[in-house]
C-alpha atoms as a PDB file:
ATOM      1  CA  UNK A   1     178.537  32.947   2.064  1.00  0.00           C
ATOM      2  CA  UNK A   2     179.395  36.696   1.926  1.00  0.00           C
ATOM      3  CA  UNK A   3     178.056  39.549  -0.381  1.00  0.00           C
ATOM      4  CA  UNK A   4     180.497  40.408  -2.301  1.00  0.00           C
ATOM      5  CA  UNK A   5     180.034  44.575  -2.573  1.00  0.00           C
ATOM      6  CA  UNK A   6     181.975  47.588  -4.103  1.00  0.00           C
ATOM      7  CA  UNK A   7     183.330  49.067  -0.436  1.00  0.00           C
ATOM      8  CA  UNK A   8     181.986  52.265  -1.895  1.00  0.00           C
ATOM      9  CA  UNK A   9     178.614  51.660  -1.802  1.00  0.00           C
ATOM     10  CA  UNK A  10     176.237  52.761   0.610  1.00  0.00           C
ATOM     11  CA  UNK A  11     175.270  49.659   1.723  1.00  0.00           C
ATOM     12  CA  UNK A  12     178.587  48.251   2.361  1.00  0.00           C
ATOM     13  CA  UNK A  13     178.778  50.379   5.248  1.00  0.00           C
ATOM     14  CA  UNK A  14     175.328  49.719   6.327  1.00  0.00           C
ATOM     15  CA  UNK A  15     175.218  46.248   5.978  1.00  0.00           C
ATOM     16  CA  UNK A  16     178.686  45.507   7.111  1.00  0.00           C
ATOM     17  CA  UNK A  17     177.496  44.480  10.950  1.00  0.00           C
ATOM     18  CA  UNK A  18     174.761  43.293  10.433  1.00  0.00           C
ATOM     19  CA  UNK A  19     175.347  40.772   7.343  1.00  0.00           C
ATOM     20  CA  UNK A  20     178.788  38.943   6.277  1.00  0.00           C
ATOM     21  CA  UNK A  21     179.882  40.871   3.510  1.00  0.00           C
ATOM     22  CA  UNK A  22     183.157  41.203   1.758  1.00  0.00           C
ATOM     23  CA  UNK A  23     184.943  43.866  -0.667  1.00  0.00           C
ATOM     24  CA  UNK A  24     185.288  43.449  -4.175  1.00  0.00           C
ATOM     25  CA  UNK A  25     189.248  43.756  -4.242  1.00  0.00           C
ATOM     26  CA  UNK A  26     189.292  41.093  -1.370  1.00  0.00           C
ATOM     27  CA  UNK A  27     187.071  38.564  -2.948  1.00  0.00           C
ATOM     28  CA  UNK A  28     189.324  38.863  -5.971  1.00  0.00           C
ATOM     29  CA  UNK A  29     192.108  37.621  -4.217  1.00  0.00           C
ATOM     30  CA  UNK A  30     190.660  34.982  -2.247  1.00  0.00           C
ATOM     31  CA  UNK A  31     191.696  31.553  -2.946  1.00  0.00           C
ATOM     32  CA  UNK A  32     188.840  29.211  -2.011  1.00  0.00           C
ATOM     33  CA  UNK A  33     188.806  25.396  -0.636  1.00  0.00           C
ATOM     34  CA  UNK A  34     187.040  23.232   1.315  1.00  0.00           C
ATOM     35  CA  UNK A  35     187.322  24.834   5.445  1.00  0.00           C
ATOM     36  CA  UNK A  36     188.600  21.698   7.571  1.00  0.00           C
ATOM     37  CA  UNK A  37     186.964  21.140  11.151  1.00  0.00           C
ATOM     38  CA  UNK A  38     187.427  19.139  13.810  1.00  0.00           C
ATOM     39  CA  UNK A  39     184.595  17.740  15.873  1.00  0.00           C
ATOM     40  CA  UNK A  40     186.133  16.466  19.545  1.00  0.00           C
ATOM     41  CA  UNK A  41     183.179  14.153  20.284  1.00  0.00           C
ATOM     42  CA  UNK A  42     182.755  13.283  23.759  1.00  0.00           C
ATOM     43  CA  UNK A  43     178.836  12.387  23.842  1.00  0.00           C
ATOM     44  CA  UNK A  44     178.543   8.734  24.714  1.00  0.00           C
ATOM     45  CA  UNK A  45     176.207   8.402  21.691  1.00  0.00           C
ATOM     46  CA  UNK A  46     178.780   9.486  19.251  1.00  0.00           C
ATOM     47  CA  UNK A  47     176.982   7.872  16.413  1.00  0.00           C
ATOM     48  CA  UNK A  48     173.675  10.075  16.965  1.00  0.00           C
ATOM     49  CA  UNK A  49     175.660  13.334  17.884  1.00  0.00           C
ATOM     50  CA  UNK A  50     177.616  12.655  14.547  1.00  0.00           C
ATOM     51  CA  UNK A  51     174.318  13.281  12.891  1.00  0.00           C
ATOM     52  CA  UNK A  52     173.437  16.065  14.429  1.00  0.00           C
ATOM     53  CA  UNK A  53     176.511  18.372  13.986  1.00  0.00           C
ATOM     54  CA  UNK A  54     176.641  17.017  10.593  1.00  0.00           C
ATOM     55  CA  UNK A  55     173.033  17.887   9.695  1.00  0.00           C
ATOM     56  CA  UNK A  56     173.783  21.227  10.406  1.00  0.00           C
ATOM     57  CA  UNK A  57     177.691  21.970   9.141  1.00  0.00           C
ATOM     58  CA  UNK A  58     175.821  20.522   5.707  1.00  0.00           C
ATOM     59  CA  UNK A  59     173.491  23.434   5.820  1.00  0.00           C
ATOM     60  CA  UNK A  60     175.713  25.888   4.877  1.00  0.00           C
ATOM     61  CA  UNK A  61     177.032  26.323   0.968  1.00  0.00           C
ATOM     62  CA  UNK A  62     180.723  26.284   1.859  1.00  0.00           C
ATOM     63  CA  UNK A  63     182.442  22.696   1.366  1.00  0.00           C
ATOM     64  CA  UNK A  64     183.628  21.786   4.533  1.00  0.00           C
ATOM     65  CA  UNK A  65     186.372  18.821   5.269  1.00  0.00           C
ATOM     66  CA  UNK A  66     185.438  16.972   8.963  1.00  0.00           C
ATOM     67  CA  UNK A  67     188.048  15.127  11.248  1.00  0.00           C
ATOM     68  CA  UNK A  68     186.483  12.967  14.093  1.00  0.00           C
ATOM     69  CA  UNK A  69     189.002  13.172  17.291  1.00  0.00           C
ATOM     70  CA  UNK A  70     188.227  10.599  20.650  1.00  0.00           C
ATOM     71  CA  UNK A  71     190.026  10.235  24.055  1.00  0.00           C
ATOM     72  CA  UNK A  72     193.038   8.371  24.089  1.00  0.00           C
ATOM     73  CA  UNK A  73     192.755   8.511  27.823  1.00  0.00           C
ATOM     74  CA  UNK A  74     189.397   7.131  27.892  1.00  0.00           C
ATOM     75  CA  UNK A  75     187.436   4.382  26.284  1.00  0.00           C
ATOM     76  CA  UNK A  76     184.019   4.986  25.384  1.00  0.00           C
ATOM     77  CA  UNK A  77     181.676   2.180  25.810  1.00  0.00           C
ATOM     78  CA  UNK A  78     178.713   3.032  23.673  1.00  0.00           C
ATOM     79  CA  UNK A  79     180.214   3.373  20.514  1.00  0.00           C
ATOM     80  CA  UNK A  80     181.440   0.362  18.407  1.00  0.00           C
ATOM     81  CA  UNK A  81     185.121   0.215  18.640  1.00  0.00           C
ATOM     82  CA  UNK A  82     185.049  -0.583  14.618  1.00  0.00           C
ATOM     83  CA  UNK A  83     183.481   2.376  14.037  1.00  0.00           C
ATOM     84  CA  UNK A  84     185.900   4.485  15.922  1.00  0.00           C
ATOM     85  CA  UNK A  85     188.910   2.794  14.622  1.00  0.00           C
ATOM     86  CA  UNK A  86     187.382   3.488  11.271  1.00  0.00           C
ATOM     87  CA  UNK A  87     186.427   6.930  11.474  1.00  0.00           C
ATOM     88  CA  UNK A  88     188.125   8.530  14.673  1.00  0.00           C
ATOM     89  CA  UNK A  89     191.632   9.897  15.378  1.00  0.00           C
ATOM     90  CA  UNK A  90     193.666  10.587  18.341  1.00  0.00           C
ATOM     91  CA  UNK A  91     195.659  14.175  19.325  1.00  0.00           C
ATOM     92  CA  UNK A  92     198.868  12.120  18.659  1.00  0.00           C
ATOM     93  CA  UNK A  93     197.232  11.762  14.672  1.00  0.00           C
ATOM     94  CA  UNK A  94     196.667  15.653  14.127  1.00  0.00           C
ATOM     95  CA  UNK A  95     198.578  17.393  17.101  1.00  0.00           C
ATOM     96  CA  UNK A  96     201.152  18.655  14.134  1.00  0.00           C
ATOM     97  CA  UNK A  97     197.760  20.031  11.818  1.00  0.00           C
ATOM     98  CA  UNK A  98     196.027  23.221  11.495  1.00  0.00           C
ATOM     99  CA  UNK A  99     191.986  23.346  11.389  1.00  0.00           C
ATOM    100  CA  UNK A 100     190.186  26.133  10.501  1.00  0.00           C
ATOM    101  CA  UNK A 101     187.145  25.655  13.037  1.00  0.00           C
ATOM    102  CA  UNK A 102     186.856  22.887  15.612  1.00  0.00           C
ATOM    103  CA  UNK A 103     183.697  21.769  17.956  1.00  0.00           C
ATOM    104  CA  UNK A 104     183.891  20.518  21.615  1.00  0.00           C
ATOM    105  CA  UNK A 105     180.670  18.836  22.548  1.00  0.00           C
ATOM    106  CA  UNK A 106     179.189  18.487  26.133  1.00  0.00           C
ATOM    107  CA  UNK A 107     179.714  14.957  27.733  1.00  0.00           C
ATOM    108  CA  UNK A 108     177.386  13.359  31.077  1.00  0.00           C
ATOM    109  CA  UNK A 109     179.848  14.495  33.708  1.00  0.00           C
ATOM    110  CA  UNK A 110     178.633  17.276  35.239  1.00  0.00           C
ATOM    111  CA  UNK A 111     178.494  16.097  38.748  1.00  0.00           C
ATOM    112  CA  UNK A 112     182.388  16.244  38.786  1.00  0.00           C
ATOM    113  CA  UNK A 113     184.776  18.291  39.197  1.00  0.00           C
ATOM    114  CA  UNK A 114     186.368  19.131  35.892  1.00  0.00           C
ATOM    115  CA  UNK A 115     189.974  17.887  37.417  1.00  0.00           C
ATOM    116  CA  UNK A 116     188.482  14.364  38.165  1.00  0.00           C
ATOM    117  CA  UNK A 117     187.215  13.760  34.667  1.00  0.00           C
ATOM    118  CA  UNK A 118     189.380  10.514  33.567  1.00  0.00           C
ATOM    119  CA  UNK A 119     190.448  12.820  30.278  1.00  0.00           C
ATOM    120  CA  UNK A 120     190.472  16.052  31.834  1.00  0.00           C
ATOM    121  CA  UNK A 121     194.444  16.308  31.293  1.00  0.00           C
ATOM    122  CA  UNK A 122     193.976  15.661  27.567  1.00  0.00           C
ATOM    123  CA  UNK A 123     191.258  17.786  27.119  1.00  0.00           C
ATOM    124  CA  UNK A 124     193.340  20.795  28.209  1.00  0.00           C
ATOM    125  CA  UNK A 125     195.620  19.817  25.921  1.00  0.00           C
ATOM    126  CA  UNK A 126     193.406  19.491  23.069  1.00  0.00           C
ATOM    127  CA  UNK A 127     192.019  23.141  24.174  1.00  0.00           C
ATOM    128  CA  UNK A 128     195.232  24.592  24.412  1.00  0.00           C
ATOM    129  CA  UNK A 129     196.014  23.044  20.861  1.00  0.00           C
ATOM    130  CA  UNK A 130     192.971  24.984  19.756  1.00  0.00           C
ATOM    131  CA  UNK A 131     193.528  28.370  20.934  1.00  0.00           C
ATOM    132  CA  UNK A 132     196.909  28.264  18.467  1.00  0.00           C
ATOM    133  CA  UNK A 133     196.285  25.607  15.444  1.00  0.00           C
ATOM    134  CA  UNK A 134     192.117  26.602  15.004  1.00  0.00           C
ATOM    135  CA  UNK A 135     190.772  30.065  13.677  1.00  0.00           C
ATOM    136  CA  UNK A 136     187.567  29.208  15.850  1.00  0.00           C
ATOM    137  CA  UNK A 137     185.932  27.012  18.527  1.00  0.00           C
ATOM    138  CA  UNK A 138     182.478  25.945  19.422  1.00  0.00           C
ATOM    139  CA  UNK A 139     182.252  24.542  22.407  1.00  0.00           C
ATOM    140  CA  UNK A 140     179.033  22.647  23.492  1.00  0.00           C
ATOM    141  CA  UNK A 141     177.413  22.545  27.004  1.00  0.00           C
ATOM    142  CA  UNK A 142     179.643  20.660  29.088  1.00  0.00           C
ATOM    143  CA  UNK A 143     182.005  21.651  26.982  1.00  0.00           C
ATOM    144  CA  UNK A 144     181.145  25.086  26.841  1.00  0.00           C
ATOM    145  CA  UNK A 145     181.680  25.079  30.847  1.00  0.00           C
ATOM    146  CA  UNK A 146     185.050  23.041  30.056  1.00  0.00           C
ATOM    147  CA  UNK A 147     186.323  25.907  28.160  1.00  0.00           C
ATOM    148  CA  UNK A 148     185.156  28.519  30.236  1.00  0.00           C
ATOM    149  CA  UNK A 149     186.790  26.916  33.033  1.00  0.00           C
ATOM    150  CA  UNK A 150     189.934  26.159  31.443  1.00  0.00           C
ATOM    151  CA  UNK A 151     190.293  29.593  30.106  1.00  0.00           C
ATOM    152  CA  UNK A 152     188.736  31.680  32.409  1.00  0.00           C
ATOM    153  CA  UNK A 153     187.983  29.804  35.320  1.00  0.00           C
ATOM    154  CA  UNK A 154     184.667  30.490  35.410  1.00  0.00           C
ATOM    155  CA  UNK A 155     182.592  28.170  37.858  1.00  0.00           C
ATOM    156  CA  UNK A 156     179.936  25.416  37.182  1.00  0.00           C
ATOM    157  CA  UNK A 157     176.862  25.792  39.806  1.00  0.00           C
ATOM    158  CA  UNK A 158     174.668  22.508  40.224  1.00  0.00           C
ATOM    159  CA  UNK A 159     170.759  23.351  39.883  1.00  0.00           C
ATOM    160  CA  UNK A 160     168.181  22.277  42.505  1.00  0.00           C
ATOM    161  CA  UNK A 161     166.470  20.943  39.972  1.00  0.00           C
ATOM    162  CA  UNK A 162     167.456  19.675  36.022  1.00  0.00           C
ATOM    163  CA  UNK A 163     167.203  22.432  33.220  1.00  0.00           C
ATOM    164  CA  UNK A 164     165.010  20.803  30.935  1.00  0.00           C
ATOM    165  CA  UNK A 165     163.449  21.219  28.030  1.00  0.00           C
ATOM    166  CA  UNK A 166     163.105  24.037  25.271  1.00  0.00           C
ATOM    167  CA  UNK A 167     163.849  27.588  26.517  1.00  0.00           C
ATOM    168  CA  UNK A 168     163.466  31.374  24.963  1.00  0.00           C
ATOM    169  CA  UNK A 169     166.492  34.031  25.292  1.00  0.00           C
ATOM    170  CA  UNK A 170     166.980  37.476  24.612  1.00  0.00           C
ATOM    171  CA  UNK A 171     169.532  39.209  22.261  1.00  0.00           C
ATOM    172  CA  UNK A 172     171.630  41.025  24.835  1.00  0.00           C
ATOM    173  CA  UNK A 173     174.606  41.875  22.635  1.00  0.00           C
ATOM    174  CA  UNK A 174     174.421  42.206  18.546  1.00  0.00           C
ATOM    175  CA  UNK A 175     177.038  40.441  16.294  1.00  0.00           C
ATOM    176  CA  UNK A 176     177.341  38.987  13.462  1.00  0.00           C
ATOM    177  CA  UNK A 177     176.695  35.312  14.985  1.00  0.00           C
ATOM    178  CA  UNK A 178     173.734  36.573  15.485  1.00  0.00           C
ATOM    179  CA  UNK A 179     172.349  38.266  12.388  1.00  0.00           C
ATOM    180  CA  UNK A 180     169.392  36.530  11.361  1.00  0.00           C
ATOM    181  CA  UNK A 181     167.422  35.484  14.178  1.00  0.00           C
ATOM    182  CA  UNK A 182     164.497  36.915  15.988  1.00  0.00           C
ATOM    183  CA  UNK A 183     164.716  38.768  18.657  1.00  0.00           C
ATOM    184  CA  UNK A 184     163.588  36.010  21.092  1.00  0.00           C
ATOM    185  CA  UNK A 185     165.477  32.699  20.346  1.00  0.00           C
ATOM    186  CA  UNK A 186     164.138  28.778  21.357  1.00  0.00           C
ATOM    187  CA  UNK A 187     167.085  27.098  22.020  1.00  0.00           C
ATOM    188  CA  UNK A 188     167.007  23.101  23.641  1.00  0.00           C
ATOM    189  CA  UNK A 189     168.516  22.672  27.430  1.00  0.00           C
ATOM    190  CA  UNK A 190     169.820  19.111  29.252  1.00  0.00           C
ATOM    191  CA  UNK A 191     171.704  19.967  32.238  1.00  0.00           C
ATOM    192  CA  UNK A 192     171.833  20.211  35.601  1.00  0.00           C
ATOM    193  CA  UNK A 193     174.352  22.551  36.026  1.00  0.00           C
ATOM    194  CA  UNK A 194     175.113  26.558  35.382  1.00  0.00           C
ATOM    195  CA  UNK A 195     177.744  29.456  34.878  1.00  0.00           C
ATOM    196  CA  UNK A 196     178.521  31.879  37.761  1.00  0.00           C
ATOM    197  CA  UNK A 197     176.960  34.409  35.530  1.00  0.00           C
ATOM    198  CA  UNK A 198     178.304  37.530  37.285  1.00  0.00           C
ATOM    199  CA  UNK A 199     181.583  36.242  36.812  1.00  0.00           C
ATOM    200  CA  UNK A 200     180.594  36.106  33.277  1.00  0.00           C
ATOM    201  CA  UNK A 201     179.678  39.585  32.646  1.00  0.00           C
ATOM    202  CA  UNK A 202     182.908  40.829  34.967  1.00  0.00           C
ATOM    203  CA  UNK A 203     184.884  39.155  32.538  1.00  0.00           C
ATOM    204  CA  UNK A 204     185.825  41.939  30.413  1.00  0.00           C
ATOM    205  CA  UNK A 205     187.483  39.055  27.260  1.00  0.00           C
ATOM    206  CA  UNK A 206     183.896  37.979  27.321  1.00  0.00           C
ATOM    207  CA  UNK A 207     180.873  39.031  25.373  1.00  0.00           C
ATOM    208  CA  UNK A 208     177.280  37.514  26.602  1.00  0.00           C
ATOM    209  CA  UNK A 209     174.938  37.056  22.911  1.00  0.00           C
ATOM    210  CA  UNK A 210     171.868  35.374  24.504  1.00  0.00           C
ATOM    211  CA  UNK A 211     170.925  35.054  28.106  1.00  0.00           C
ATOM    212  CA  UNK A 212     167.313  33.505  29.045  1.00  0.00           C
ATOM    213  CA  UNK A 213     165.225  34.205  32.286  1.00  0.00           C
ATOM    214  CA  UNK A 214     165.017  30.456  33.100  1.00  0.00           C
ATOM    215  CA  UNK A 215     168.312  29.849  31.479  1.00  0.00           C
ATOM    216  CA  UNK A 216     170.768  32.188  32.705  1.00  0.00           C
ATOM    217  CA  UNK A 217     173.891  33.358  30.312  1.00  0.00           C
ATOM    218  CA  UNK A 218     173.703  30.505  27.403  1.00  0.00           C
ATOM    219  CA  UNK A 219     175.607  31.874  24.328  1.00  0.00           C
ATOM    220  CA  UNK A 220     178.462  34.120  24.770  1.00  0.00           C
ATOM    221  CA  UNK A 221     182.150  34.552  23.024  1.00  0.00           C
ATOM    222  CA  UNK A 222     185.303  35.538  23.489  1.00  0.00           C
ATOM    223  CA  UNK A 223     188.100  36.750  20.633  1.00  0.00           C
ATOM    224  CA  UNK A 224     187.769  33.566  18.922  1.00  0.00           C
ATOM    225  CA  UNK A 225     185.508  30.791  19.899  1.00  0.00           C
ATOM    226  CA  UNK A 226     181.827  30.596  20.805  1.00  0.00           C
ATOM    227  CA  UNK A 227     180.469  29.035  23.512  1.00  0.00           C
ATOM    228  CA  UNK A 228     177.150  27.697  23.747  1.00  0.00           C
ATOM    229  CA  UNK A 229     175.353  26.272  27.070  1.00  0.00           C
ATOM    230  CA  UNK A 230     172.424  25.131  25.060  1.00  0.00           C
ATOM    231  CA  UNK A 231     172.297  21.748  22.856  1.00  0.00           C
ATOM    232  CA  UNK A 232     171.327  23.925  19.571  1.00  0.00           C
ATOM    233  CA  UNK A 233     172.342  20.133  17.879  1.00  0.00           C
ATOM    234  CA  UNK A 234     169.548  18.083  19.382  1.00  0.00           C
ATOM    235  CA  UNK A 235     167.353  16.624  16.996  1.00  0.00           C
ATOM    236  CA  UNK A 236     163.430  16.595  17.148  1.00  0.00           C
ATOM    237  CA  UNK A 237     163.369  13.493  19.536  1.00  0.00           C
ATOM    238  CA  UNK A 238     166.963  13.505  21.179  1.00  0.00           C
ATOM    239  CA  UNK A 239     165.077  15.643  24.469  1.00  0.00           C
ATOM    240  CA  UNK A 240     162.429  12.268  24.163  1.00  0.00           C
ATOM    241  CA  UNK A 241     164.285   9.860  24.440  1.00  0.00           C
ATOM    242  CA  UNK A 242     166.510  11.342  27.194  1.00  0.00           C
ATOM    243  CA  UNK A 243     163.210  12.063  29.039  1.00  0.00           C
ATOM    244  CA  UNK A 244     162.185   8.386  28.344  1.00  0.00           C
ATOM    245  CA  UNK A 245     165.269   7.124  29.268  1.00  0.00           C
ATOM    246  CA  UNK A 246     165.703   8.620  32.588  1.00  0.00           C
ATOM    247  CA  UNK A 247     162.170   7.376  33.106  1.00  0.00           C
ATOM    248  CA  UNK A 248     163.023   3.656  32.605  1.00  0.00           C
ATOM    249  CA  UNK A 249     165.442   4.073  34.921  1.00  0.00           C
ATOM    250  CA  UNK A 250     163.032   4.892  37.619  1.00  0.00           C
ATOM    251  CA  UNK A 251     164.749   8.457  38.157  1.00  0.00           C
ATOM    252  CA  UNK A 252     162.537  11.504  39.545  1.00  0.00           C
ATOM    253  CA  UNK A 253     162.377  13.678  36.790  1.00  0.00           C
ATOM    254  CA  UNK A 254     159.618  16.083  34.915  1.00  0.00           C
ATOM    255  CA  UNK A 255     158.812  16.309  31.298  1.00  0.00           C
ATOM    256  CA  UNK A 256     160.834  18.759  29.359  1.00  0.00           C
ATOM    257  CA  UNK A 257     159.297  22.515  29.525  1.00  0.00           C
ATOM    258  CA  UNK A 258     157.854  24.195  26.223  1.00  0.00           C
ATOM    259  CA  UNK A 259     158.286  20.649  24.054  1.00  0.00           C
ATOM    260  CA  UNK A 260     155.595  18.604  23.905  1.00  0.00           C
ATOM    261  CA  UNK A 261     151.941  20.293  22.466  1.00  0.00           C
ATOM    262  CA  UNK A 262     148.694  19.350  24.461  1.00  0.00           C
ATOM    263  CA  UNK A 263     148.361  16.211  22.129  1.00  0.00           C
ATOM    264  CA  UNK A 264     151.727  14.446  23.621  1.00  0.00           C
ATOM    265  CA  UNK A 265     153.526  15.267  20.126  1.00  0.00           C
ATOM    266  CA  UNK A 266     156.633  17.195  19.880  1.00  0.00           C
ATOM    267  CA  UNK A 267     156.725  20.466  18.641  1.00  0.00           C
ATOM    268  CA  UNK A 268     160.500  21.491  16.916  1.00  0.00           C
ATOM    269  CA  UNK A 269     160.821  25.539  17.839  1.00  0.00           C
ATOM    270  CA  UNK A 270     164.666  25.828  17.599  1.00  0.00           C
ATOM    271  CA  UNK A 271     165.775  24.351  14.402  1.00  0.00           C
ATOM    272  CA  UNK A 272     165.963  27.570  12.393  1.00  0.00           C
ATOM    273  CA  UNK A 273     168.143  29.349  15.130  1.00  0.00           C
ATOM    274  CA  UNK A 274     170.645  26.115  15.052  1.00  0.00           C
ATOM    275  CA  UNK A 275     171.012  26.739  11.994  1.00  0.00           C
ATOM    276  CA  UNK A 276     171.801  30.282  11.574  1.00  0.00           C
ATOM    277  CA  UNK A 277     173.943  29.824  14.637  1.00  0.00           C
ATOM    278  CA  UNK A 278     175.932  27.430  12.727  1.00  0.00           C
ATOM    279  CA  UNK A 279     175.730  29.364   9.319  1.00  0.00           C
ATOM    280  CA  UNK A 280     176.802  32.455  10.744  1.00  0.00           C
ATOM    281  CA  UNK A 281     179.867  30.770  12.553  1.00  0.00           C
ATOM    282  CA  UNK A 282     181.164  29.125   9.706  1.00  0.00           C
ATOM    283  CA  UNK A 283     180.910  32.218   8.228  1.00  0.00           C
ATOM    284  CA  UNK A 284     182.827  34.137  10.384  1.00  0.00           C
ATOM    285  CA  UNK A 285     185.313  31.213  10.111  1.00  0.00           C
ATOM    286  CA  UNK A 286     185.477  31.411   6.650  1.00  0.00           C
ATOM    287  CA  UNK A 287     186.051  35.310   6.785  1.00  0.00           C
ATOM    288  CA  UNK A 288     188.818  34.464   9.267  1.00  0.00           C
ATOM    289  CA  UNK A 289     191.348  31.973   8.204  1.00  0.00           C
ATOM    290  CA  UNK A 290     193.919  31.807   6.728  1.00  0.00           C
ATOM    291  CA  UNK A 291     194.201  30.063   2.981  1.00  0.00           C
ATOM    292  CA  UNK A 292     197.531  27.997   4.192  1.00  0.00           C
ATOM    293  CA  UNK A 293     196.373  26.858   7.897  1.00  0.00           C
ATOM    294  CA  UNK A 294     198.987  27.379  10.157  1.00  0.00           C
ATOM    295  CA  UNK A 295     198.904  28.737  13.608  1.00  0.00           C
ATOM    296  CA  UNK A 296     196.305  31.664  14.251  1.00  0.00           C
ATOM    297  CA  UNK A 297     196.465  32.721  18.262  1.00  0.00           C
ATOM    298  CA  UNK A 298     195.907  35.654  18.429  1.00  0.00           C
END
């Protein structure tokens, strides 16, 4: 939440970008109510990525209303259909609603090309619904890349090798989504592609927040949404059992970098940056929207 300050005192100025804070004769005529966001869930294990996101949007004080929203277009197989009938919608369901922050998580398709994605088509849609019916974004790995593409057509470069594991980056821009963590920031990485980083930084609607030496350009934003290359949701064991997993399945792959101590145990470094990440954004949100929700493109 804000401090709430006289605009006349000192600190108001000092603190203003570096904290959240908020006048006195604004706070006084701010209606409150719970923010609504939308989380897009395209992780095959919706029930587990549920948990995480959630974990974290319950961190902050606000109250905070959540919509689930799946592909109509495609028909995920991991997920009991009872529990998406039960707690999922379709664009058709809230394509006439206003949300005052949304997520986009990353999905396991990035060996294709965006355009061959079987819901590729209603993704755009769903992003271009966004950009004019949500005060803010945040978009998720693959879906970070998604956006980036969409938007800016920014390109996704495969790795030689899988980015694995848990990775430190550097501050390279302040802001607000920002204020609160250290200067170097552990963040968890699953992919096996990148960003054409220079294309990044040319890119004068975008803003790079935290880049890493292993990990290239991994948090950056534009006007209004955030976009994160990292998995800042993962849970102590999610990098694990992926690691396990991909074992079973007789697949050449190393142990995740900077995770497990000498002992074999995991060791959870990135926690407290997820969740001033996600403190700070809804933040911002909250600072942003508008009390009736209507359209906010900007």
């Amino acid at each position: 939440m804000p401090l709430i300050l006289p605009e006349k005192i000192p600190a108001f100025e000092l603190l203003k970008d570096f904290v959240f804070v908020m006048g006195e004769k604004r706070a006084t005529h701010q209606d409150i109510r719970p923010l609504k966001v939308l989380i897009f869930n395209l992780m095959p294990t919706k029930i587990e990525t549920e948990n995480q996101l959630l974990s974290l949007l319950g961190n902050s004080p606000l109250q905070i209303e959540v919509s689930f929203l799946k592909t109509k277009s495609y028909e995920s197989k991991n997920t009991p259909k009872s529990h998406l009938d039960s707690f999922y919608l379709s664009f058709d369901d809230i394509k006439n609603t206003g949300f005052d922050a949304a997520i986009i998580t990353g999905a396991p398709v990035e060996h294709m090309d965006f355009e061959k994605v079987d819901y590729w088509a209603e993704l755009c849609e769903v992003m271009n619904y966004l950009k004019k019916n949500a005060t803010s974004t945040m978009y998720i790995c693959w879906g970070a890349m998604a956006g980036l593409y969409h938007f800016y057509r920014i390109k996704k470069l495969p790795f030689k090798n899988k980015l694995f594991g848990i990775f430190k980056h550097k501050i390279i821009n302040n802001d607000l989504l920002l204020s609160g963590l250290d200067e170097l920031v552990n963040l968890p990485h699953s992919r096996h592609t990148g960003l054409d980083d220079k294309a990044i930084y040319k890119n004068s609607n975008l803003k790079v927040l935290l880049e890493g030496k292993k990990s290239g350009v991994s948090v950056l934003k534009d006007e209004k949404d955030l976009f994160i290359l990292a998995h800042p949701e993962y849970s102590k064991l999610t990098l694990d059992s992926e690691y396990k997993r991909d074992l079973n399945k007789g697949l050449k792959i190393k142990s995740p970098k900077n995770y497990y101590n000498k002992r074999g145990e995991v060791v959870v470094s990135w926690r407290s940056s997820a969740s001033v990440i996600f403190s700070n954004w809804l933040n911002f949100v909250y600072q942003e929207t508008p009390f009736i929700l209507g359209k906010t493109e900007r």
